[in-house]
C-alpha atoms as a PDB file:
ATOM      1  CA  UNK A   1      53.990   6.112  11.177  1.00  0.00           C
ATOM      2  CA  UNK A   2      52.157   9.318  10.218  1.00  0.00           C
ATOM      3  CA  UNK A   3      50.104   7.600   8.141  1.00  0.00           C
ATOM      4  CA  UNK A   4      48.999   4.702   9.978  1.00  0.00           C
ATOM      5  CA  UNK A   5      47.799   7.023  12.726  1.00  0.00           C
ATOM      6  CA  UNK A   6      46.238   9.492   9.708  1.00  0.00           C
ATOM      7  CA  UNK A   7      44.360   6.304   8.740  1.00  0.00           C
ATOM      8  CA  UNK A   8      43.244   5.479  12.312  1.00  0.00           C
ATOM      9  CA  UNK A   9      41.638   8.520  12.747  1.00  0.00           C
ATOM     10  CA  UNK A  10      39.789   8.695   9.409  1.00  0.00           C
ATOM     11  CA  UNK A  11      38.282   5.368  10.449  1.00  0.00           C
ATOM     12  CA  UNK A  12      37.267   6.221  13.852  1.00  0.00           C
ATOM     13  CA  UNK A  13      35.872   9.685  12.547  1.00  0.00           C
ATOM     14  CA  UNK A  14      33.908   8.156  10.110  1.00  0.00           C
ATOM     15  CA  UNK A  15      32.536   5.741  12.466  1.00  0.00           C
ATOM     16  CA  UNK A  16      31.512   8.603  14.612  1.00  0.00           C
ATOM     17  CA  UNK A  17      29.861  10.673  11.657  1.00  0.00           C
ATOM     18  CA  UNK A  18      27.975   7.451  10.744  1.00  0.00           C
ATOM     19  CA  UNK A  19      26.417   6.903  14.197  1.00  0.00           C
ATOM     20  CA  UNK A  20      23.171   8.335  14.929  1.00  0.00           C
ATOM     21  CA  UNK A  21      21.499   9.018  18.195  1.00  0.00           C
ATOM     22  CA  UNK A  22      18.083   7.164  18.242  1.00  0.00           C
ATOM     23  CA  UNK A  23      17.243   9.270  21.591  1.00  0.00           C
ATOM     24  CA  UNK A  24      13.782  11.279  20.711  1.00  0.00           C
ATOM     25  CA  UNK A  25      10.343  11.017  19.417  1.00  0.00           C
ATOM     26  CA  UNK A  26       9.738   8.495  16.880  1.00  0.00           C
ATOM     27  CA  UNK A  27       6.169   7.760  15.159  1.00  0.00           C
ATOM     28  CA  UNK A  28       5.178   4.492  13.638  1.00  0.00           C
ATOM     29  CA  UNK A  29       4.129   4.727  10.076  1.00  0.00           C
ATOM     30  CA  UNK A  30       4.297   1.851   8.858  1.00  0.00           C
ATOM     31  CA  UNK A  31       3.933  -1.914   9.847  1.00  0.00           C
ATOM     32  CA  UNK A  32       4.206  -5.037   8.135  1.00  0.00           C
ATOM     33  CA  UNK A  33       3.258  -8.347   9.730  1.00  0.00           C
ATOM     34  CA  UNK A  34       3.761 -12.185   9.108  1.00  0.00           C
ATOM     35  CA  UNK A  35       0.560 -12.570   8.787  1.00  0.00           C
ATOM     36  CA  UNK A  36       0.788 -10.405   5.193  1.00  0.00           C
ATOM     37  CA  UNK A  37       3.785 -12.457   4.331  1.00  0.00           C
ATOM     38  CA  UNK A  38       1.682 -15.913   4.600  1.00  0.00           C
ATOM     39  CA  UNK A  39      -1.056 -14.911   2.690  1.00  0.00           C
ATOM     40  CA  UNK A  40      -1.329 -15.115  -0.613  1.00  0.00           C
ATOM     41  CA  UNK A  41      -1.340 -11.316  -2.216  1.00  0.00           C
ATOM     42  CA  UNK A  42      -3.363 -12.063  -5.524  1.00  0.00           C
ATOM     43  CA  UNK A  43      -6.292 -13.430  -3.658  1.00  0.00           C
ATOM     44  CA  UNK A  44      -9.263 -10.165  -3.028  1.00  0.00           C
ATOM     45  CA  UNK A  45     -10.180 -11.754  -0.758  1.00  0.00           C
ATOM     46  CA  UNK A  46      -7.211 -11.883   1.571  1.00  0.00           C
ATOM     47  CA  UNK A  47      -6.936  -8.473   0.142  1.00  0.00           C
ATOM     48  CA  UNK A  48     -10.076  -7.124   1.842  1.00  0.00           C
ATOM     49  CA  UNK A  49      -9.417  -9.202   5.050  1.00  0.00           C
ATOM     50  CA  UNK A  50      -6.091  -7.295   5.200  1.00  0.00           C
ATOM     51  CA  UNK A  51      -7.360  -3.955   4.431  1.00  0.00           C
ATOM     52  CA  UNK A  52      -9.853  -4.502   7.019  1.00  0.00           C
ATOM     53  CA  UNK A  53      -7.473  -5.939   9.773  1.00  0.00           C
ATOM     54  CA  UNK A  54      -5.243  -2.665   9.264  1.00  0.00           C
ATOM     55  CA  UNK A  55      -8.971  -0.385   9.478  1.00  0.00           C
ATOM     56  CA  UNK A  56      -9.121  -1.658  13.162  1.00  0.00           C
ATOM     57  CA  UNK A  57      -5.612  -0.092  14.057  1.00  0.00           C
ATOM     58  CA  UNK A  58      -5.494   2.760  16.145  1.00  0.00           C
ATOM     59  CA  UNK A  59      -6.323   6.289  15.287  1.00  0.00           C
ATOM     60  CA  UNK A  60      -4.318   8.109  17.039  1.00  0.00           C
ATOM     61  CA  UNK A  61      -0.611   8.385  16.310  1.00  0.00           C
ATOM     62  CA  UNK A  62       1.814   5.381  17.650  1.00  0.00           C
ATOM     63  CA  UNK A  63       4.990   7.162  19.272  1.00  0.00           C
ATOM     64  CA  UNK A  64       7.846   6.226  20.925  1.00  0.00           C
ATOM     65  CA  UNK A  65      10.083   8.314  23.047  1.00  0.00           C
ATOM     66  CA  UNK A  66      13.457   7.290  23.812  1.00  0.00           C
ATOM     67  CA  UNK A  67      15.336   9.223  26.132  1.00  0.00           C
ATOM     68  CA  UNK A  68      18.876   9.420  27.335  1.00  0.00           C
ATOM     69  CA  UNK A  69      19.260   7.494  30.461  1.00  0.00           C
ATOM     70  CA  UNK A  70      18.455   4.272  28.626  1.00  0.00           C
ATOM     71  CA  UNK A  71      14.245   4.776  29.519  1.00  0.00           C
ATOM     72  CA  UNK A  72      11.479   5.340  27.102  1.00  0.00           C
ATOM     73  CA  UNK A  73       7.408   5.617  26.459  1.00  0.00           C
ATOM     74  CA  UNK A  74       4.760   4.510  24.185  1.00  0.00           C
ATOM     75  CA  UNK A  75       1.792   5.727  23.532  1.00  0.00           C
ATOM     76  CA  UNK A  76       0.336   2.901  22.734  1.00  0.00           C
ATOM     77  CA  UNK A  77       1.525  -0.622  22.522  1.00  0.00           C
ATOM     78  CA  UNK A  78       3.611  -0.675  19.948  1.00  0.00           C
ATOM     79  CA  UNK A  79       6.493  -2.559  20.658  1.00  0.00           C
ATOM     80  CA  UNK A  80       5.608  -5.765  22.717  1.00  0.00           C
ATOM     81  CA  UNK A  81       1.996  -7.180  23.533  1.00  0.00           C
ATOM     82  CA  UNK A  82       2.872  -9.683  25.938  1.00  0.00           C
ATOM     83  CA  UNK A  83       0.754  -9.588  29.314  1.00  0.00           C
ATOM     84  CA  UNK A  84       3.980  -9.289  31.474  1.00  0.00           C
ATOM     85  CA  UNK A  85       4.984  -6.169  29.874  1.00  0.00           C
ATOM     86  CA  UNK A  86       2.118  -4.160  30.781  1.00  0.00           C
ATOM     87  CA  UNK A  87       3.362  -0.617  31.242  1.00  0.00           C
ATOM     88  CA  UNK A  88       3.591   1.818  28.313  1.00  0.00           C
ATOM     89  CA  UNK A  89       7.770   2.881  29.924  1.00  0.00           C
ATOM     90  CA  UNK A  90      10.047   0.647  28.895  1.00  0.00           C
ATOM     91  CA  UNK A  91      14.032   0.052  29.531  1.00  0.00           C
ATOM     92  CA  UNK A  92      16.161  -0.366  26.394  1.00  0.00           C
ATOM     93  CA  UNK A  93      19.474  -1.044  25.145  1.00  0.00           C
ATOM     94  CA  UNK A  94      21.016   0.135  21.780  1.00  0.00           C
ATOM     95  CA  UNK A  95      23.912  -0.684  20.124  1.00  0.00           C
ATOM     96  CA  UNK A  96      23.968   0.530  17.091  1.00  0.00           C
ATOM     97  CA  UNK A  97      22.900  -2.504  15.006  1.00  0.00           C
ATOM     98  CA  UNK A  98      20.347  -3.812  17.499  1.00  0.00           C
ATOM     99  CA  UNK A  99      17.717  -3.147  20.104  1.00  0.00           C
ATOM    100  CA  UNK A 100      17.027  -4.352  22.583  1.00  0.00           C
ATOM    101  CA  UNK A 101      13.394  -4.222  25.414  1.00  0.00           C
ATOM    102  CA  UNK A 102      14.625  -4.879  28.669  1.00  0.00           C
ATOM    103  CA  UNK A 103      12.461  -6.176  31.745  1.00  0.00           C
ATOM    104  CA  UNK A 104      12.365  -2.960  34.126  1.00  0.00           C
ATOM    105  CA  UNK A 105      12.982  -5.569  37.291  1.00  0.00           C
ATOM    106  CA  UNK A 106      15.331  -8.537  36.201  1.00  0.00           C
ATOM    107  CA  UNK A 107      17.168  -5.888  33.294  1.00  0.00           C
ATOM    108  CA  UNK A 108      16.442  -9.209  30.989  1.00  0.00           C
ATOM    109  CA  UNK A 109      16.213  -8.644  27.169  1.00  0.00           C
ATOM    110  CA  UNK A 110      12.313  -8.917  26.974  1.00  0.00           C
ATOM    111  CA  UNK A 111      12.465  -8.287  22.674  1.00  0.00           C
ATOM    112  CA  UNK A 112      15.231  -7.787  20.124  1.00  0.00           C
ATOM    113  CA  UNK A 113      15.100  -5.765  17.177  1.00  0.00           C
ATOM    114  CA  UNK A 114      17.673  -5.656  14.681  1.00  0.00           C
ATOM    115  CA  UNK A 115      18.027  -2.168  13.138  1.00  0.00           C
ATOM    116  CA  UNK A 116      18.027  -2.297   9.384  1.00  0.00           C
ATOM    117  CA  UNK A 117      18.308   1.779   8.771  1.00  0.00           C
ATOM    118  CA  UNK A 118      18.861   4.580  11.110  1.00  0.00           C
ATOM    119  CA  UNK A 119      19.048   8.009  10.087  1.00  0.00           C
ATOM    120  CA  UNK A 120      18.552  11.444  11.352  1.00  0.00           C
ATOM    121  CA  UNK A 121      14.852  11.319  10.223  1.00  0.00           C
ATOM    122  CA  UNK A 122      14.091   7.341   9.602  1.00  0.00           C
ATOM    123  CA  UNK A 123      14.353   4.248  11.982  1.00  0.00           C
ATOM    124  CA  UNK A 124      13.697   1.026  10.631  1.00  0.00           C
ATOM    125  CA  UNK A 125      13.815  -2.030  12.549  1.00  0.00           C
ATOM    126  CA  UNK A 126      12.974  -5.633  12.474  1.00  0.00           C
ATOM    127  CA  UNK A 127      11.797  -7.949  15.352  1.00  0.00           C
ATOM    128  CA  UNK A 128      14.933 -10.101  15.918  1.00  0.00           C
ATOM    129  CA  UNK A 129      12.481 -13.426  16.313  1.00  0.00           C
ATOM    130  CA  UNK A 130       9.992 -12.332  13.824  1.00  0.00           C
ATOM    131  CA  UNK A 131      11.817 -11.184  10.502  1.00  0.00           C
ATOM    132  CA  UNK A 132       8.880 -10.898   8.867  1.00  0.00           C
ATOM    133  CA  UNK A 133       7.906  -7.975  11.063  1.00  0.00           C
ATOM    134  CA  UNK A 134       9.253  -4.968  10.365  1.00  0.00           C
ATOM    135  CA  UNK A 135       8.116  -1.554  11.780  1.00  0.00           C
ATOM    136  CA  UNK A 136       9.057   1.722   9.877  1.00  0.00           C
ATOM    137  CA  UNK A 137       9.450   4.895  12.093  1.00  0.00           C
ATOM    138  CA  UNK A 138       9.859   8.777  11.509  1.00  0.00           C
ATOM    139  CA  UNK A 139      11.289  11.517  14.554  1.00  0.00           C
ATOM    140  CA  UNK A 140       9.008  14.064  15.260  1.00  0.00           C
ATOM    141  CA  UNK A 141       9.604  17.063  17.334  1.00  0.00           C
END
């Protein structure tokens, strides 16, 4: 009986140690699209017209701020472009394996993300309806 509840703890502590808080200051480094997925990679010119759609970007650094009462920012638009979601704070719901962008009236899930890899310094996640889009995040101070 000793043992059984030895094991039980093990297995909830572990779970525990494995969970990581993605509350804080995340910056967007990286961003990969469908569009790069559907063309074809050995072509220069879809090469250039890549390099040159990623040019246009933004300058200044894409970060999101999650804080602990289920709220967040962006500095720019980063997660969702749609017209009805035109405020840079945001609800949100995490779970540990996905995220979720809620509507800040109705509480309705406005965009899913599933997270592939969450660490103390790395979030990577990928657009539950789009799995060719992937966005790769670091925490900042």
């Amino acid at each position: 009986m000793k043992t059984i509840v030895c094991i039980i703890i093990l297995i909830s502590s572990n779970m525990v140690c494995r969970a990581q808080s993605i509350v804080g200051r995340w910056q967007l480094i990286k961003e990969s699209s469908c569009v790069e997925d559907e063309l074809s990679p050995d072509d220069v010119e879809t090469e250039e017209l890549i390099n040159d759609m990623k040019s246009n970007s933004a300058a200044s650094p894409q970060i999101l701020e999650f804080k602990d009462n289920n709220t967040g920012t962006e500095s720019t638009k980063i997660i969702s472009r749609k017209k009805s979601y035109n405020s840079k704070g945001f609800l949100y719901r995490f779970d540990g394996d996905g995220l979720y962008f809620l509507d800040k009236k109705s509480r309705t899930i406005i965009e899913g993300f599933t997270v592939e890899k969450l660490e103390a310094d790395s979030l990577i996640i990928t657009n539950s309806a789009r799995v060719c889009e992937t966005k790769i995040f670091v925490r900042i101070k």
